[in-house]
PDB file of N, CA and C in Angstrom:
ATOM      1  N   UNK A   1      85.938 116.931  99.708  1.00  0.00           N
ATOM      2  CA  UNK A   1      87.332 117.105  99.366  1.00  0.00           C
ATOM      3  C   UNK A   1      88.122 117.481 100.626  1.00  0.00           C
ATOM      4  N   UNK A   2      89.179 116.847 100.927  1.00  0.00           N
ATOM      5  CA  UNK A   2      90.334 117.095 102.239  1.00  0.00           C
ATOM      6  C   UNK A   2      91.226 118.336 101.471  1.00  0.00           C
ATOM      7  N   UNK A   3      91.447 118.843 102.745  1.00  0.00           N
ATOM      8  CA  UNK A   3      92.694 119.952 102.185  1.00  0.00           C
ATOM      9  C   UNK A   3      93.676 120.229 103.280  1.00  0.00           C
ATOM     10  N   UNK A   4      94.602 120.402 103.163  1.00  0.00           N
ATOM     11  CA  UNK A   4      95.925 120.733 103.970  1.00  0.00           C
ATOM     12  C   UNK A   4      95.303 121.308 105.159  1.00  0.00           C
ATOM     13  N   UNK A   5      93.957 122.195 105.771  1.00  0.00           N
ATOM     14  CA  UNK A   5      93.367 123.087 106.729  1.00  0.00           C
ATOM     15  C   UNK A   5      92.848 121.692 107.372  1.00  0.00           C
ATOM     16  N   UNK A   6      92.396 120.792 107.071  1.00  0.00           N
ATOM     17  CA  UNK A   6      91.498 119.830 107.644  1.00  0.00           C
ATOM     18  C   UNK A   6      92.007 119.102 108.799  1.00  0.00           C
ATOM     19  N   UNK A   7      91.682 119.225 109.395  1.00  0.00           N
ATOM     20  CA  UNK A   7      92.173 118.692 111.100  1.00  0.00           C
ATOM     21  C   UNK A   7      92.196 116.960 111.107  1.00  0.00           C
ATOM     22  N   UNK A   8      91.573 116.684 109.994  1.00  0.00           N
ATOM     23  CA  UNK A   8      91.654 114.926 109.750  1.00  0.00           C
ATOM     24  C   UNK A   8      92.881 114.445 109.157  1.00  0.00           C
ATOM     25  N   UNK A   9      93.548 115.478 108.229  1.00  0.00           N
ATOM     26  CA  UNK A   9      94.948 115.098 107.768  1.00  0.00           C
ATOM     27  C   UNK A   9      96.297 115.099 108.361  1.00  0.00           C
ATOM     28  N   UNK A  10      96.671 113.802 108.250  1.00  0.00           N
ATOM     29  CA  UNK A  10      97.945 114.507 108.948  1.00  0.00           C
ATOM     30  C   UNK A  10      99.224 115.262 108.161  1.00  0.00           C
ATOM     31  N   UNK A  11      99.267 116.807 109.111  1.00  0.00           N
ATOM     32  CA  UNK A  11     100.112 117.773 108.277  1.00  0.00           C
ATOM     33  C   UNK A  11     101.420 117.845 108.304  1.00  0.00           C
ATOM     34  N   UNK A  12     102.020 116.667 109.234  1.00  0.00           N
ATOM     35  CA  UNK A  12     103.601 116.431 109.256  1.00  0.00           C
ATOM     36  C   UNK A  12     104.241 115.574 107.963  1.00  0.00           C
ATOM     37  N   UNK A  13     102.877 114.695 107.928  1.00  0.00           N
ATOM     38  CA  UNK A  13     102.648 113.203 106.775  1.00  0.00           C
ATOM     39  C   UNK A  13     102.624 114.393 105.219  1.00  0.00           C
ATOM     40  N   UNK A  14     102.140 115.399 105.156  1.00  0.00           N
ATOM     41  CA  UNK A  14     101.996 116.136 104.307  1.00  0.00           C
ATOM     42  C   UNK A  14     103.371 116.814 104.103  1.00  0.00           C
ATOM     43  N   UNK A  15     103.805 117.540 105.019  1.00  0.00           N
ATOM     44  CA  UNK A  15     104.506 118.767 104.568  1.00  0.00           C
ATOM     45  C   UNK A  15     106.263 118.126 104.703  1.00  0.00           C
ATOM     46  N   UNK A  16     106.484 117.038 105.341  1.00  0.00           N
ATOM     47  CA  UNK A  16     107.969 116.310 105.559  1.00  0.00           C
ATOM     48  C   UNK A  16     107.680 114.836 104.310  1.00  0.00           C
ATOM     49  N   UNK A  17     106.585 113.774 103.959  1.00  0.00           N
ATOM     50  CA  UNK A  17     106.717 113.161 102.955  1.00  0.00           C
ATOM     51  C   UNK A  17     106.012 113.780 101.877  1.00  0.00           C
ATOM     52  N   UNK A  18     105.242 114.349 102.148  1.00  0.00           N
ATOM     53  CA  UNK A  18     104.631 114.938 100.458  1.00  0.00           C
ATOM     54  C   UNK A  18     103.474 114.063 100.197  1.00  0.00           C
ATOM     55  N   UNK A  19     102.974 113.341 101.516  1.00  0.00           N
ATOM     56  CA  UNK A  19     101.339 112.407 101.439  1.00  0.00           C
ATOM     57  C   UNK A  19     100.864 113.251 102.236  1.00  0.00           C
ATOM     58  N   UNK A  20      99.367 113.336 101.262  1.00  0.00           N
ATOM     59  CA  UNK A  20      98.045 113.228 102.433  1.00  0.00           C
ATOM     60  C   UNK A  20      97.237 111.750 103.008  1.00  0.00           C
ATOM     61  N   UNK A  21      97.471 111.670 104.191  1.00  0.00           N
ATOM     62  CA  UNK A  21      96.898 110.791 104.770  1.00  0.00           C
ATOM     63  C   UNK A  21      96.343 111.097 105.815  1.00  0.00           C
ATOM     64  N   UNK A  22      95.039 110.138 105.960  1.00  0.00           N
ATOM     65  CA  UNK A  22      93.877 110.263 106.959  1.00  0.00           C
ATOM     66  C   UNK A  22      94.560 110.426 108.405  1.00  0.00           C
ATOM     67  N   UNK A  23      94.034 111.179 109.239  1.00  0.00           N
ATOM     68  CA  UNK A  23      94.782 110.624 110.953  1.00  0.00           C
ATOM     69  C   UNK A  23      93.985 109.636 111.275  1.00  0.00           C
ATOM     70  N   UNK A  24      94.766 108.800 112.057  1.00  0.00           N
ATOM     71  CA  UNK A  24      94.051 107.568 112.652  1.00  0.00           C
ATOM     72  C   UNK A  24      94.904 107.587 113.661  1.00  0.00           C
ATOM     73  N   UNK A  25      94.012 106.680 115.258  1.00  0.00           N
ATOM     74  CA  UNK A  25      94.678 106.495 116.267  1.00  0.00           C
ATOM     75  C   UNK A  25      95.499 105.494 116.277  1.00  0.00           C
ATOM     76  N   UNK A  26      96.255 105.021 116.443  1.00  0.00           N
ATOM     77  CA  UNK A  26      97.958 103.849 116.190  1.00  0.00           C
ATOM     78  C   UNK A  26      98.762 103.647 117.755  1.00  0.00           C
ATOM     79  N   UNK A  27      99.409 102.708 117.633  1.00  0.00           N
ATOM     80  CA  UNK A  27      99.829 102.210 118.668  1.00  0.00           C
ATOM     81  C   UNK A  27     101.759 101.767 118.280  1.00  0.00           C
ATOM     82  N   UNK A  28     102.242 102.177 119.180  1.00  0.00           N
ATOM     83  CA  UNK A  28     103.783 101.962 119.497  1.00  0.00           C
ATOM     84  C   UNK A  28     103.868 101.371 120.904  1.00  0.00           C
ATOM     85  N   UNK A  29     105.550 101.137 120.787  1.00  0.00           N
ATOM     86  CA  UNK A  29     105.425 100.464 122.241  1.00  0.00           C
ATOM     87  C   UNK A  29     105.519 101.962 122.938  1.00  0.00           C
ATOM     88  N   UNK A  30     105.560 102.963 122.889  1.00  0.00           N
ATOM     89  CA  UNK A  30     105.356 104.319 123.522  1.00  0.00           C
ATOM     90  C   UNK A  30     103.827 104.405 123.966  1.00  0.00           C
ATOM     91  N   UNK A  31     102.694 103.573 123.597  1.00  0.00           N
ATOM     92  CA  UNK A  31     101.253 104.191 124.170  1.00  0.00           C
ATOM     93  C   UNK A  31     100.745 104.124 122.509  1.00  0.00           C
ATOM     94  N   UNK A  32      99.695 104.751 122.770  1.00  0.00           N
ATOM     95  CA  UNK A  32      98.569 105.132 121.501  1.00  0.00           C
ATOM     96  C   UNK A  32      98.858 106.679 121.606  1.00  0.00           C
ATOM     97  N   UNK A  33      98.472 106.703 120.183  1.00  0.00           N
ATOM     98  CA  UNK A  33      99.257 108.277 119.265  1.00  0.00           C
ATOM     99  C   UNK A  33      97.919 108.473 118.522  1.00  0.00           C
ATOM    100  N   UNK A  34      97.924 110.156 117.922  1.00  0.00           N
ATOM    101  CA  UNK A  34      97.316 110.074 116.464  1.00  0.00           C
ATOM    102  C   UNK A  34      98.397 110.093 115.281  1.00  0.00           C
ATOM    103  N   UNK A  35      98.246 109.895 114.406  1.00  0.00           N
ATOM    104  CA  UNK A  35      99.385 109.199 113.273  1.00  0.00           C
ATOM    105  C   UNK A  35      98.543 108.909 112.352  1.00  0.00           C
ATOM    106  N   UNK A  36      99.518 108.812 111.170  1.00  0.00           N
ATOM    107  CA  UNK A  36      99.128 108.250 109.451  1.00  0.00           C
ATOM    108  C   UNK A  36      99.951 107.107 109.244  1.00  0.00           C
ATOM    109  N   UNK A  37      99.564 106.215 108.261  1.00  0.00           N
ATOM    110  CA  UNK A  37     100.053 105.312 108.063  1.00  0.00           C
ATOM    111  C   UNK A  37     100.105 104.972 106.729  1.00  0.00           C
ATOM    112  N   UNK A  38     100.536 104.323 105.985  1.00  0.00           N
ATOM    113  CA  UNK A  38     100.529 104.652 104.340  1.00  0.00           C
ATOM    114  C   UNK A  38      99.611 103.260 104.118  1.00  0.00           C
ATOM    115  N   UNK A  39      99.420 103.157 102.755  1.00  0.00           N
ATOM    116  CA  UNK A  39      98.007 101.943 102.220  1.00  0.00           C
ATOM    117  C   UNK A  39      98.926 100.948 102.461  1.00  0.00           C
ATOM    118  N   UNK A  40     100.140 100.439 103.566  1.00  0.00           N
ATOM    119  CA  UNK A  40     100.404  99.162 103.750  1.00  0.00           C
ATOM    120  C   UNK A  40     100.443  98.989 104.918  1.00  0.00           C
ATOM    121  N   UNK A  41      99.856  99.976 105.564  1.00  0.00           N
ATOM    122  CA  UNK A  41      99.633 100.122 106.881  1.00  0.00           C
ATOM    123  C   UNK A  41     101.017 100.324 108.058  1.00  0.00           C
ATOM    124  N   UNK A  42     101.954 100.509 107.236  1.00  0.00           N
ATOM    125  CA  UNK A  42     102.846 100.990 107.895  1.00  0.00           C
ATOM    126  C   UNK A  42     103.234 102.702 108.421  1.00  0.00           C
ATOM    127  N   UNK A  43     103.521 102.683 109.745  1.00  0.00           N
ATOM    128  CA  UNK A  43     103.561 104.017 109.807  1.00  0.00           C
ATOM    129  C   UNK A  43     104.073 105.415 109.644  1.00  0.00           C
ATOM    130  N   UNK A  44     103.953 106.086 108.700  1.00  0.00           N
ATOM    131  CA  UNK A  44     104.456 107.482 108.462  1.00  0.00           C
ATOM    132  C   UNK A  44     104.666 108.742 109.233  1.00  0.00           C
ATOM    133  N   UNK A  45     103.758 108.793 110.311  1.00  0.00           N
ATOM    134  CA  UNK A  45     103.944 110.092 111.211  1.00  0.00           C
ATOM    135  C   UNK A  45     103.190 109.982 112.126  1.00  0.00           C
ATOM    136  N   UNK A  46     103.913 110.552 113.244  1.00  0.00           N
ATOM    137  CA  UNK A  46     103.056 110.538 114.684  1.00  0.00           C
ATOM    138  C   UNK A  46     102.650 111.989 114.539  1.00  0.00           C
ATOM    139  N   UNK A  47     101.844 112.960 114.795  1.00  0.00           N
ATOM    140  CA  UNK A  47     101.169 113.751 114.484  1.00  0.00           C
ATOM    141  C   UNK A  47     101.209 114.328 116.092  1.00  0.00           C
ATOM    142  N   UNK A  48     100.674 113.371 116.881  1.00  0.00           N
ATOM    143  CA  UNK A  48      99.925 114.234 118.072  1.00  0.00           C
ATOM    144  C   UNK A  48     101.349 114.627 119.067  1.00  0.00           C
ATOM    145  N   UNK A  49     101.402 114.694 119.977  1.00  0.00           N
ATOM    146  CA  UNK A  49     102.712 115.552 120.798  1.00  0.00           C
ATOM    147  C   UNK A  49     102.355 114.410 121.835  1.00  0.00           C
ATOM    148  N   UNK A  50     100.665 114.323 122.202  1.00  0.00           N
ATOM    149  CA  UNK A  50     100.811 113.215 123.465  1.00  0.00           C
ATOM    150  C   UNK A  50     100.852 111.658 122.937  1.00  0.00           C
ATOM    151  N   UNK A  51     101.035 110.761 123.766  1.00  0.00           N
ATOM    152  CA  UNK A  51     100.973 109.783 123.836  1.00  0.00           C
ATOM    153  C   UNK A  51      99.603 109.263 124.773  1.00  0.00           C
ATOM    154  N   UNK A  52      99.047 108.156 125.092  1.00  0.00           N
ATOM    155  CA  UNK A  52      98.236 107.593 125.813  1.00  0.00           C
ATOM    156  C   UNK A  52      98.194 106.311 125.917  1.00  0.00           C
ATOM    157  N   UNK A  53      97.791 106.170 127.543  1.00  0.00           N
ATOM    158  CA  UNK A  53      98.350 104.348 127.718  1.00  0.00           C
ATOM    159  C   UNK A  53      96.906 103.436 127.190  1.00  0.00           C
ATOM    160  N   UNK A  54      95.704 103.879 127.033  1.00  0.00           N
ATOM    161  CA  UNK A  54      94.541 103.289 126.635  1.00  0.00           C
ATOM    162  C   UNK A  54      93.851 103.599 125.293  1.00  0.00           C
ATOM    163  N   UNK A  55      93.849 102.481 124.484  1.00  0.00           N
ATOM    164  CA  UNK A  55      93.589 103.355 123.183  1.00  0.00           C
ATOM    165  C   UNK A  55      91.875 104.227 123.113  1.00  0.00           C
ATOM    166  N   UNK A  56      91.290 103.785 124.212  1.00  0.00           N
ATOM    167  CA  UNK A  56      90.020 104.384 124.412  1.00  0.00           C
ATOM    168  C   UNK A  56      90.279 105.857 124.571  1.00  0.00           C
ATOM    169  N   UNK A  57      90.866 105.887 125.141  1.00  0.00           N
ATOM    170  CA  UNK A  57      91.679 107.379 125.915  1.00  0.00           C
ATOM    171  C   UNK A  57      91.876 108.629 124.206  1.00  0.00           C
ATOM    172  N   UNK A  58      93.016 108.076 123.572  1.00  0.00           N
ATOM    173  CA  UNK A  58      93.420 108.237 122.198  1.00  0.00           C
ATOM    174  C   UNK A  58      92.435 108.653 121.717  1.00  0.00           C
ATOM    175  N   UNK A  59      91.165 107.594 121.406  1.00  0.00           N
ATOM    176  CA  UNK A  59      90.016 107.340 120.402  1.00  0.00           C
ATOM    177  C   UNK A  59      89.644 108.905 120.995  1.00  0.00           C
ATOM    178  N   UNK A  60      89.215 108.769 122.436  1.00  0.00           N
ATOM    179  CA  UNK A  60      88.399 110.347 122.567  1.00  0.00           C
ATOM    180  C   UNK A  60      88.454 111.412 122.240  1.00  0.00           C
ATOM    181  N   UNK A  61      90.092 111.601 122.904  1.00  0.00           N
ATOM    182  CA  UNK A  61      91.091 112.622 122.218  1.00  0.00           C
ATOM    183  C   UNK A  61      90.959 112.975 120.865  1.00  0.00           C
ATOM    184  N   UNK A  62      90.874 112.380 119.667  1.00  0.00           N
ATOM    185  CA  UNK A  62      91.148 112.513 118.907  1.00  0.00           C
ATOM    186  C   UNK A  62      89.493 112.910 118.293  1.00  0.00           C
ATOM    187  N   UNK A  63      88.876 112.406 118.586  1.00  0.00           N
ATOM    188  CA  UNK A  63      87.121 112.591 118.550  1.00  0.00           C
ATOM    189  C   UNK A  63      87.069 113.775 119.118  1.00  0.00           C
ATOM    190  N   UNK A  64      87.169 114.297 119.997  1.00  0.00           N
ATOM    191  CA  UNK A  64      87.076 115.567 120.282  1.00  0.00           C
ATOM    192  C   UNK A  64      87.887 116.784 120.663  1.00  0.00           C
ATOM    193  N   UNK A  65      89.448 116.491 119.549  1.00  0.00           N
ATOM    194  CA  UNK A  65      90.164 117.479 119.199  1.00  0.00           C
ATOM    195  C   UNK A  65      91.093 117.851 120.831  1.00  0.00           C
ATOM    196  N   UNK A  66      90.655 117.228 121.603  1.00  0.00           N
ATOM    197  CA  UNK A  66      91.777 117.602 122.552  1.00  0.00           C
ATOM    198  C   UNK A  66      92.818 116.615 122.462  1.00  0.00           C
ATOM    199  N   UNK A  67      93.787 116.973 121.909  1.00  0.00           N
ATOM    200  CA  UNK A  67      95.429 116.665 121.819  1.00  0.00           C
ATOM    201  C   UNK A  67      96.176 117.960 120.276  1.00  0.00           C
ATOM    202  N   UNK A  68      97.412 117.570 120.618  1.00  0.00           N
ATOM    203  CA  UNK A  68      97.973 118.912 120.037  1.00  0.00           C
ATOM    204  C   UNK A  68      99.320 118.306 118.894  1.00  0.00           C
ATOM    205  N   UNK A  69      98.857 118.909 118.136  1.00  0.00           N
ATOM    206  CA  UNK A  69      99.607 118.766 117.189  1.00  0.00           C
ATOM    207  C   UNK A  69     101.549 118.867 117.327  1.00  0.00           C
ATOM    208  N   UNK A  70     102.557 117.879 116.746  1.00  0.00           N
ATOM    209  CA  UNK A  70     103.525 118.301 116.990  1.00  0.00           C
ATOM    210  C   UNK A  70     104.067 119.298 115.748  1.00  0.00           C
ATOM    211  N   UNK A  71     104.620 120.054 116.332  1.00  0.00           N
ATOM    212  CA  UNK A  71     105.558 120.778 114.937  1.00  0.00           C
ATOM    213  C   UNK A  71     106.430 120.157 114.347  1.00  0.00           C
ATOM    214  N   UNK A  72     107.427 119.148 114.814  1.00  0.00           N
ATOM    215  CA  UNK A  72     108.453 118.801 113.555  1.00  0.00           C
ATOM    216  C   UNK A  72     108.303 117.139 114.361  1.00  0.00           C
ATOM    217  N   UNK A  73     108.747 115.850 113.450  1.00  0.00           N
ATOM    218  CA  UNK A  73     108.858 114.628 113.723  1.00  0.00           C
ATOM    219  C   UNK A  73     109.869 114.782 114.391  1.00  0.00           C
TER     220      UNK A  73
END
């Protein structure tokens, strides 16, 4: 079971639309982000504060918790 504490959800996607959705790494023309995206795959929230120009880069980051959450969209 996911819960609002879980570092996999994104809590902007939660607490500004009122979804829980998975974080996944995503791409803008800004770089690769962590972000949610809703079941049409469109995107709901950028989550992380950094950006990154390689999505390998992202993938790691996000695998091992170094990047930082933003406070407000």
């Amino acid at each position: 079971m996911l819960t609002l504490s879980d570092p996999q959800i994104g809590k902007l996607a939660n607490l500004y639309c009122r979804k829980t959705l998975p974080l996944q790494v995503m791409q803008s023309s800004a770089g690769f982000y962590i972000g949610t995206c809703d079941e049409d795959g469109l995107p709901v929230s950028r989550e992380s504060a950094q950006y990154w120009k390689h999505r390998a880069d992202a993938v790691e980051a996000f695998r091992t918790g170094a990047w930082s959450q933003r406070r407000q969209p």
